[in-house]
Protein backbone atom coordinates (compact mmCIF):
# COMPACT_ATOMS: atom_id res chain seq x y z
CA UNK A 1 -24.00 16.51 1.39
CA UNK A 2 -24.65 18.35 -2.06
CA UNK A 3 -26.80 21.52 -1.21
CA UNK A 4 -26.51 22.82 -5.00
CA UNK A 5 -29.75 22.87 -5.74
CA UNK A 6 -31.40 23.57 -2.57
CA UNK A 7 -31.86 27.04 -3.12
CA UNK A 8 -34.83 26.51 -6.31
CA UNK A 9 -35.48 23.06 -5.27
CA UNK A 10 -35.57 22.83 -1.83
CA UNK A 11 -33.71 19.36 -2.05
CA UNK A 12 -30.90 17.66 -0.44
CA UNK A 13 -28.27 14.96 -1.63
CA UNK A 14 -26.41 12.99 0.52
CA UNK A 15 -24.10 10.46 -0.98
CA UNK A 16 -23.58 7.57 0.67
CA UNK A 17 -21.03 4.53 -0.17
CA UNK A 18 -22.22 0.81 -0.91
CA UNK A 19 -20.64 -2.04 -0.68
CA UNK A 20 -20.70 -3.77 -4.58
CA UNK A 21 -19.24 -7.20 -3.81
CA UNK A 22 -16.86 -8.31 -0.67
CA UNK A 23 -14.37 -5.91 -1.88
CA UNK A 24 -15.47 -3.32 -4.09
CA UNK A 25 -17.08 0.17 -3.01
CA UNK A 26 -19.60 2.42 -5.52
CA UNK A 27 -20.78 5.94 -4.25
CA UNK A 28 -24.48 6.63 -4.30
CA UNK A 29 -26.91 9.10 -3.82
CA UNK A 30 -30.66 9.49 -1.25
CA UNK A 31 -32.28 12.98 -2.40
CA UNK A 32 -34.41 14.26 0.29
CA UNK A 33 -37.12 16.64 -0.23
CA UNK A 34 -37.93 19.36 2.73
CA UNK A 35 -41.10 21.90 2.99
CA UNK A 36 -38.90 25.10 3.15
CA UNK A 37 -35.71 26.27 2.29
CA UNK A 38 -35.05 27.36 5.87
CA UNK A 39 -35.88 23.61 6.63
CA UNK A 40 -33.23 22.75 3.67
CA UNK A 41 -30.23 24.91 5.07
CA UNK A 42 -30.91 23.34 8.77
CA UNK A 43 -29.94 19.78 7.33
CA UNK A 44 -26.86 20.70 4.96
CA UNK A 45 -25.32 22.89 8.21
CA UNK A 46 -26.55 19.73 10.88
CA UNK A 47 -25.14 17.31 8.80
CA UNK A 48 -22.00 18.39 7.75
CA UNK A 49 -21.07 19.73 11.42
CA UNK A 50 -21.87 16.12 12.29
CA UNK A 51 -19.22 15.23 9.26
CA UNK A 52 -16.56 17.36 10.59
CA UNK A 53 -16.65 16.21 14.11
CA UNK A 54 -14.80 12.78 11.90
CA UNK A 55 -11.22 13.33 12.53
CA UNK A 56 -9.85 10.66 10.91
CA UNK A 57 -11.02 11.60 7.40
CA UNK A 58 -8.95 13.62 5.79
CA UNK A 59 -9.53 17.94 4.67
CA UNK A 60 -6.31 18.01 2.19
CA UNK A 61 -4.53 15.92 0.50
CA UNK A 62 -1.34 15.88 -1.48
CA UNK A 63 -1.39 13.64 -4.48
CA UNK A 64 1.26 12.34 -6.89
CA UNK A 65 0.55 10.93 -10.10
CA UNK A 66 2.81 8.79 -11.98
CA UNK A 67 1.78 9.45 -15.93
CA UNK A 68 4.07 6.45 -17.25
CA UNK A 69 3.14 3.62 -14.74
CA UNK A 70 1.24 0.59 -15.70
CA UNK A 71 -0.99 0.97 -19.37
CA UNK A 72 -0.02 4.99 -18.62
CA UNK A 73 -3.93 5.65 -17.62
CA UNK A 74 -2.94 7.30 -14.59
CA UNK A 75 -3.64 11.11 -15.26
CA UNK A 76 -6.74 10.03 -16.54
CA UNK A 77 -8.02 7.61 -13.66
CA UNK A 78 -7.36 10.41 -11.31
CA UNK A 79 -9.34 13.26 -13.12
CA UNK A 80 -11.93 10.78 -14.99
CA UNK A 81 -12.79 8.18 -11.80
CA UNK A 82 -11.21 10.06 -8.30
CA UNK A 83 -10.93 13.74 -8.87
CA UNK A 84 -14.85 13.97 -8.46
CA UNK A 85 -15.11 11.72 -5.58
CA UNK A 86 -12.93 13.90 -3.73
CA UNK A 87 -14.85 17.07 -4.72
CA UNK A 88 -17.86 15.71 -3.60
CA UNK A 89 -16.57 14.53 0.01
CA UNK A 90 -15.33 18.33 0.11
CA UNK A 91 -10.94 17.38 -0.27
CA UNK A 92 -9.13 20.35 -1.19
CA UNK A 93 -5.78 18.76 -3.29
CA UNK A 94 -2.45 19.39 -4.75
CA UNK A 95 -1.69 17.81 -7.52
CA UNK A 96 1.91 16.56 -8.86
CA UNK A 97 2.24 15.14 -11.99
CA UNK A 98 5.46 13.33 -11.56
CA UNK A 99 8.10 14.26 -15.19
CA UNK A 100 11.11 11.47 -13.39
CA UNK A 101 12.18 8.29 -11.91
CA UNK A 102 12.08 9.12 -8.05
CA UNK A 103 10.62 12.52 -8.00
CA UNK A 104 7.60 12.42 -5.40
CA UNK A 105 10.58 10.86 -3.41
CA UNK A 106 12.58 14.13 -3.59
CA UNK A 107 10.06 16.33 -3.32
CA UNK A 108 8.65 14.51 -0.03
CA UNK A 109 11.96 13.87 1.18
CA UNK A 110 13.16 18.09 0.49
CA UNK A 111 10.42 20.62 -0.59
CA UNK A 112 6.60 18.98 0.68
CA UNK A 113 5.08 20.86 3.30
CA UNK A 114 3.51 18.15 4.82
CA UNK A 115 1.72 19.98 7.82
CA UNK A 116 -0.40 21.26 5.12
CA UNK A 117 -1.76 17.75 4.41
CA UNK A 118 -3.87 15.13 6.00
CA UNK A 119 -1.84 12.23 3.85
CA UNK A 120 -0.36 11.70 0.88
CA UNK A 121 -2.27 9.94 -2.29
CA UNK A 122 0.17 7.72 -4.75
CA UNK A 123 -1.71 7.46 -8.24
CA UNK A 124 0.41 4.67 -9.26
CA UNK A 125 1.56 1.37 -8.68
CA UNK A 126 4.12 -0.37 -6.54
CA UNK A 127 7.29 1.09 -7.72
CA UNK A 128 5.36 4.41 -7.42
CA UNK A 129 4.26 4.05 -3.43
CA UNK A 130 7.59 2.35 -3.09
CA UNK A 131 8.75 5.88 -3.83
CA UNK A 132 6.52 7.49 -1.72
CA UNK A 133 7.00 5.36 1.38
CA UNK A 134 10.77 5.58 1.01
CA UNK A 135 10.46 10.01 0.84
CA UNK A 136 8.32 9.60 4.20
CA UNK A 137 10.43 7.48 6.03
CA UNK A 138 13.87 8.47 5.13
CA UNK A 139 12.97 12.69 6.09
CA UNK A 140 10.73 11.20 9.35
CA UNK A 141 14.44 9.49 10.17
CA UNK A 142 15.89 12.44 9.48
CA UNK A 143 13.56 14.40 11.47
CA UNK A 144 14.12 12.20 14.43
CA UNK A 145 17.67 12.52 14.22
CA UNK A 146 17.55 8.10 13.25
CA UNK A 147 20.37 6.87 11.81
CA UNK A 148 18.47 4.54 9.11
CA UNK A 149 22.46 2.96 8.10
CA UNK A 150 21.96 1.15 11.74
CA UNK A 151 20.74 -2.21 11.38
CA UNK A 152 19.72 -2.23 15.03
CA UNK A 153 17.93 1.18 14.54
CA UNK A 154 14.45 1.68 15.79
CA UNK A 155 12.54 3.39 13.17
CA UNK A 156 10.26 6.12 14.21
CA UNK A 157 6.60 5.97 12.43
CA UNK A 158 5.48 7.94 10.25
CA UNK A 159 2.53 10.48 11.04
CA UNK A 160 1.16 11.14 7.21
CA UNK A 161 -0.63 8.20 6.04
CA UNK A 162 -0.21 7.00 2.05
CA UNK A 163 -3.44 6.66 -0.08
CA UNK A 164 -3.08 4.33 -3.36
CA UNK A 165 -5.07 4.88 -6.28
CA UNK A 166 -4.43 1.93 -8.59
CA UNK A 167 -2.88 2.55 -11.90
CA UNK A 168 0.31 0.40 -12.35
CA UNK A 169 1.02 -3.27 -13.37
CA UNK A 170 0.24 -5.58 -11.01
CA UNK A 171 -1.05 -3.00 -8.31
CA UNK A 172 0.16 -5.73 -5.40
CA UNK A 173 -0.07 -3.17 -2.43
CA UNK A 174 -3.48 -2.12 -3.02
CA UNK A 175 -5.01 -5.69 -3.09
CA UNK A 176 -3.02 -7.02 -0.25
CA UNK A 177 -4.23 -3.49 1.65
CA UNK A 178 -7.60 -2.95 0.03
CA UNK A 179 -8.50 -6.23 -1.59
CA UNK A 180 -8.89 -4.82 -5.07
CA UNK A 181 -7.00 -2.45 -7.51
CA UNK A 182 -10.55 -0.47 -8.60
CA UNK A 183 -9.79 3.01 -7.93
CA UNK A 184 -12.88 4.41 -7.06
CA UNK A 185 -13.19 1.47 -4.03
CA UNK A 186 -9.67 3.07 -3.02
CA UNK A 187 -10.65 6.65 -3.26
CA UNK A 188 -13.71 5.94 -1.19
CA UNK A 189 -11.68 4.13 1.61
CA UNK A 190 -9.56 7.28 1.58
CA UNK A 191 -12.64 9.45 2.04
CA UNK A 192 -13.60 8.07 5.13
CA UNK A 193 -10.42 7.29 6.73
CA UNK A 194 -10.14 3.82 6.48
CA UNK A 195 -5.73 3.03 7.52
CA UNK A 196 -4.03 0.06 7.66
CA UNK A 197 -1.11 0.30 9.37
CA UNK A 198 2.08 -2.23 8.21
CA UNK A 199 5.53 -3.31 9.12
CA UNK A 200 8.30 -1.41 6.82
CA UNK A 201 11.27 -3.92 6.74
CA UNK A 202 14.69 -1.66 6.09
CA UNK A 203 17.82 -3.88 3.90
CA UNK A 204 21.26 -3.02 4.64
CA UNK A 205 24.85 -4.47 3.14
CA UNK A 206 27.00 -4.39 6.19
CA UNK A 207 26.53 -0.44 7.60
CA UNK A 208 24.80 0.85 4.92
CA UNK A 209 21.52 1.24 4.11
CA UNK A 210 19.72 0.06 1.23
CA UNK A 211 16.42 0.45 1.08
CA UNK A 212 12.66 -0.23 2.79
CA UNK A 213 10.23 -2.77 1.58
CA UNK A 214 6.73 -3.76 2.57
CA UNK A 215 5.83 -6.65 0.39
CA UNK A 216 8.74 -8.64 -1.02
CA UNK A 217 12.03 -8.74 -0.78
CA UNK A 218 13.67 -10.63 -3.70
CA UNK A 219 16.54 -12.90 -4.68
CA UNK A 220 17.50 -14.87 -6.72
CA UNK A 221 14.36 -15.17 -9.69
CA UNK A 222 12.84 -12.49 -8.43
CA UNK A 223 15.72 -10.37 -8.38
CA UNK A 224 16.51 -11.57 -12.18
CA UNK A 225 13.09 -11.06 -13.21
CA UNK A 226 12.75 -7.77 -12.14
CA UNK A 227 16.00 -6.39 -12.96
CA UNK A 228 15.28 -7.72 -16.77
CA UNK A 229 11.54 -6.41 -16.86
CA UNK A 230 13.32 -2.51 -16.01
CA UNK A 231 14.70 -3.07 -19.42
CA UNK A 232 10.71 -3.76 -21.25
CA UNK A 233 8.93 -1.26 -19.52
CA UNK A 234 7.69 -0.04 -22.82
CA UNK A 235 5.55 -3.69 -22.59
CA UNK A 236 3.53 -2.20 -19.97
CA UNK A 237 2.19 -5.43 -17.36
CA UNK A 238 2.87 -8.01 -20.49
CA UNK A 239 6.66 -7.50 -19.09
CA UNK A 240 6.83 -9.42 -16.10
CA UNK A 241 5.74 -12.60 -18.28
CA UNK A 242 8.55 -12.21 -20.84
CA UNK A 243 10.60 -11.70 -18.46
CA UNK A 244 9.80 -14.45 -16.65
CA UNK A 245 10.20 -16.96 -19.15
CA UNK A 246 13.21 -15.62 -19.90
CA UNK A 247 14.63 -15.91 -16.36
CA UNK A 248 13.65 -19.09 -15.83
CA UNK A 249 14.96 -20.91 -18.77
CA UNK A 250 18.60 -18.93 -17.69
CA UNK A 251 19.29 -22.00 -15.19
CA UNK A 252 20.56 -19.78 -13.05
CA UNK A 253 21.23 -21.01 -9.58
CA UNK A 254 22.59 -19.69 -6.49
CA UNK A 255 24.83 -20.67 -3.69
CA UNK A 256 24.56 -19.56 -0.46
CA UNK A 257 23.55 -18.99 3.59
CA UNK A 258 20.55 -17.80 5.31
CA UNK A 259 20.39 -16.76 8.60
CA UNK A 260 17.54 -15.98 10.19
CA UNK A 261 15.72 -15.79 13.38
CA UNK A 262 12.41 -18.37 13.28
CA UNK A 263 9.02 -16.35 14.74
CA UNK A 264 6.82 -18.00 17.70
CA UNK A 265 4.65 -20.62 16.06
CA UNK A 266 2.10 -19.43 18.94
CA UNK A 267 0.63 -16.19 16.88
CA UNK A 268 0.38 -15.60 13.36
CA UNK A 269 1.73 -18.85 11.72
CA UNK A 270 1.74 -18.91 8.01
CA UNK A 271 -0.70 -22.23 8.47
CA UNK A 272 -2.82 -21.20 11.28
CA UNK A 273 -4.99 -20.43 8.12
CA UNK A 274 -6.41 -17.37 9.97
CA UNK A 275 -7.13 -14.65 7.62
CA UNK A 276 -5.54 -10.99 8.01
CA UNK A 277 -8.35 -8.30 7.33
CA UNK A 278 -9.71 -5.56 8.69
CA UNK A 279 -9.73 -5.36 12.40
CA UNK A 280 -7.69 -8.62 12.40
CA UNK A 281 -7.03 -9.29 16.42
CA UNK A 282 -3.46 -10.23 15.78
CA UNK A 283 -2.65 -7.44 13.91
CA UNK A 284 -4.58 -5.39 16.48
CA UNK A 285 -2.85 -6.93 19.78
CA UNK A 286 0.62 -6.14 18.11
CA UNK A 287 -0.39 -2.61 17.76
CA UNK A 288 -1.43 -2.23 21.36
CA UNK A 289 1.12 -4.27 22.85
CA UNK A 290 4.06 -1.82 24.30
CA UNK A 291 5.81 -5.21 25.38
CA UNK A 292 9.16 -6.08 23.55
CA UNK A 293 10.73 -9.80 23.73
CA UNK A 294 13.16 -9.86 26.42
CA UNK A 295 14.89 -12.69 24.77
CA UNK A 296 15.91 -12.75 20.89
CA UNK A 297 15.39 -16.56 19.57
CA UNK A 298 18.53 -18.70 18.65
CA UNK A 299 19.72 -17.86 15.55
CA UNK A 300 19.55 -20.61 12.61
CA UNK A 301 20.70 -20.85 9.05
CA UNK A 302 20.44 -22.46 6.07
CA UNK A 303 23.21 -23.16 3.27
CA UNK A 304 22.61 -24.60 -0.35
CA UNK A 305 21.81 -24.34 -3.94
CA UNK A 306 18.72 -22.62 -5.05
CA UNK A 307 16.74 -20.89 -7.56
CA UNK A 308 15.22 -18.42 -5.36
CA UNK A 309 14.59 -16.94 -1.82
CA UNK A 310 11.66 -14.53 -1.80
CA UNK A 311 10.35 -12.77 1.95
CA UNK A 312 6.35 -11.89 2.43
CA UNK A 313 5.60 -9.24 4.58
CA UNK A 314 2.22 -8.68 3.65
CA UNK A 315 -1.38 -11.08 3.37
CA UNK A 316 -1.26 -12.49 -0.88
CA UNK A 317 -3.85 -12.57 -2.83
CA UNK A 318 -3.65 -15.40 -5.15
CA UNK A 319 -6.75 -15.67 -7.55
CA UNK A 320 -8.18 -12.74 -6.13
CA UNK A 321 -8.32 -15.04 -2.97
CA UNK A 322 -6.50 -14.30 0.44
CA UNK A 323 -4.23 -16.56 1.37
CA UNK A 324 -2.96 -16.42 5.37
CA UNK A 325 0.75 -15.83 4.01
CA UNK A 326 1.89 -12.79 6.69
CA UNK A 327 0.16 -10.39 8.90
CA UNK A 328 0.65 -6.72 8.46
CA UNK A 329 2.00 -5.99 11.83
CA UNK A 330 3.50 -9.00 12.99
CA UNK A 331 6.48 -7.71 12.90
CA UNK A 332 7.83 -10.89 11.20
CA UNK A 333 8.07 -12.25 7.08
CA UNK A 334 7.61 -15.95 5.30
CA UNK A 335 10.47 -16.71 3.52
CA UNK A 336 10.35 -19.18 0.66
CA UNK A 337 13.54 -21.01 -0.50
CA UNK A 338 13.47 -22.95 -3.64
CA UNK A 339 15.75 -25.70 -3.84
CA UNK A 340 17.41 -26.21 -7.46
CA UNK A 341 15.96 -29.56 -7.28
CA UNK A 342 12.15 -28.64 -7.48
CA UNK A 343 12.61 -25.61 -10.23
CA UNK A 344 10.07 -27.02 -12.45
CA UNK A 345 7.54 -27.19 -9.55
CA UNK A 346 8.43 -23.82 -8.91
CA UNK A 347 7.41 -22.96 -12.43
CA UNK A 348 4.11 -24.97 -12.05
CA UNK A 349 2.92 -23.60 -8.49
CA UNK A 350 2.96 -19.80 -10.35
């Protein structure tokens, strides 16, 4: 509620949010007109008691903004498309403009305050909230006295809740979380509390701990690609194909074991074809459910010669379409291995 001009005009604003297509959000505006300026200050105080009685959206918020990420429009997607959103919906916010490679993760992890904060806003893209989630988790652990370089180790979860402005390459967190990578549908969602909460899957190399992941874990191509692309970033998003190409016409293959233990084909199956989205019931039961499996499955592996093996933790989009890959709180991952033997599929299929 904008009471600005109810003073001479006697008016009141009330923005309200819209939905522009299945997954994009736009901000607008109803102006009321009232017969006295008493009348005027009886709405604005109503309706923003009302407002504050909403304890899931957030007061303050402490924002990090990577400058050199993606087509480096960051800075200026927050203070040109976000920055006034949040001023409108009344969000005080720090703002850290990040000058390193893993510096919101240091600061989070050593020098945040975060009972100041409501949540913590990653202006960014993946490697960006990759950065964020691992500060949050690894000082929560720490908090909690968790010893993350335990395999077995229950991880404790994490009270501040991550925002994600999109401003990186490929932005694949925000569309498997918010369906599309406009910032201003993203801000909104943080305005009114939307959360999603997902599965955080930890990699170890015997007792030691690696790092977390909550999309995919790579290797292989993937693992290639990506460790080439580090080398382009000047490219901006046009790195990832180069790098590709590259990669693939390496003919590098890999030899190997997996060993895994297969999920219950009775919830959440990669081919069920149901669709995770907001309020999905699967999703939902698993976060209700205080019930653990008495009984781990048999263990099974796999040994041969591949290109890659890539793990999904999180619902694809693929064309801008979902595609009922993974749930976010299964608790569980679909692994893909590519067989040498069908690498030129593999290049067709992406």
């Amino acid at each position: 509620v904008n009471d600005s001009d109810c003073s001479s005009s006697m008016k009141i604003q009330v923005f309200q949010l819209m939905r522009r297509n299945q997954h994009q959000w736009q901000c607008s505006d109803v102006t009321f007109l009232c017969d006295s300026r008493g009348l005027c200050e009886q709405w604005i105080q109503v309706t923003n008691e009302q407002l504050s009685l909403l304890t899931n959206r957030p007061k303050s918020l402490l924002v990090y903004i990577n400058p050199c990420g993606g087509k480096q429009r960051g800075k200026r997607i927050y203070e040109q498309k976000v920055a006034p959103v949040f001023r409108q919906a009344g969000i005080f916010t720090d703002v850290i403009v990040t000058e390193r490679a893993n510096h919101a993760r240091d600061h989070l992890r050593t020098e945040a305050n975060l009972d100041k904060y409501d949540g913590v806003v990653c202006v960014g893209g993946d490697g960006m909230f990759s950065e964020i989630l691992h500060g949050l988790v690894i000082r929560t652990q720490r908090d909690h006295d968790v010893d993350q370089n335990r395999p077995d180790a229950e991880l404790v979860s994490c009270l501040s809740r991550i925002g994600i402005i999109p401003a990186g390459s490929t932005d694949c967190i925000c569309f498997a979380t918010v369906g599309t990578n406009d910032p201003v549908t993203s801000a909104l969602h943080i305005i009114v509390g939307d959360n999603q909460p997902m599965d955080v899957c930890s990699v170890h190399h015997k007792d030691s701990f690696l790092r977390y992941s909550v999309s995919l874990l790579g290797y292989g191509f993937y693992g290639d690609l990506l460790a080439d692309s580090e080398k382009k970033r000047w490219l901006g998003p046009a790195r990832y194909d180069l790098s590709g190409f590259k990669t693939f016409f390496c003919h590098n293959f890999y030899e190997g074991t997996v060993c895994f233990l297969p999920a219950e084909d009775s919830v959440g199956h990669p081919r069920d074809k149901l669709q995770c989205k907001s309020g999905c019931r699967i999703c939902q039961h698993k976060l209700e459910s205080k019930e653990k499996h008495k009984e781990m499955p048999e263990e099974k592996e796999k040994a041969g010669k591949g290109t890659s093996l890539g793990s999904l933790f999180e619902m694809c989009l693929v064309n801008h379409k979902e595609k009922p890959i993974s749930h976010s709180l299964l608790g569980a991952c679909f692994s893909m291995l590519t067989p040498l033997a069908l690498k030129m599929s593999f290049l067709v299929r992406r």
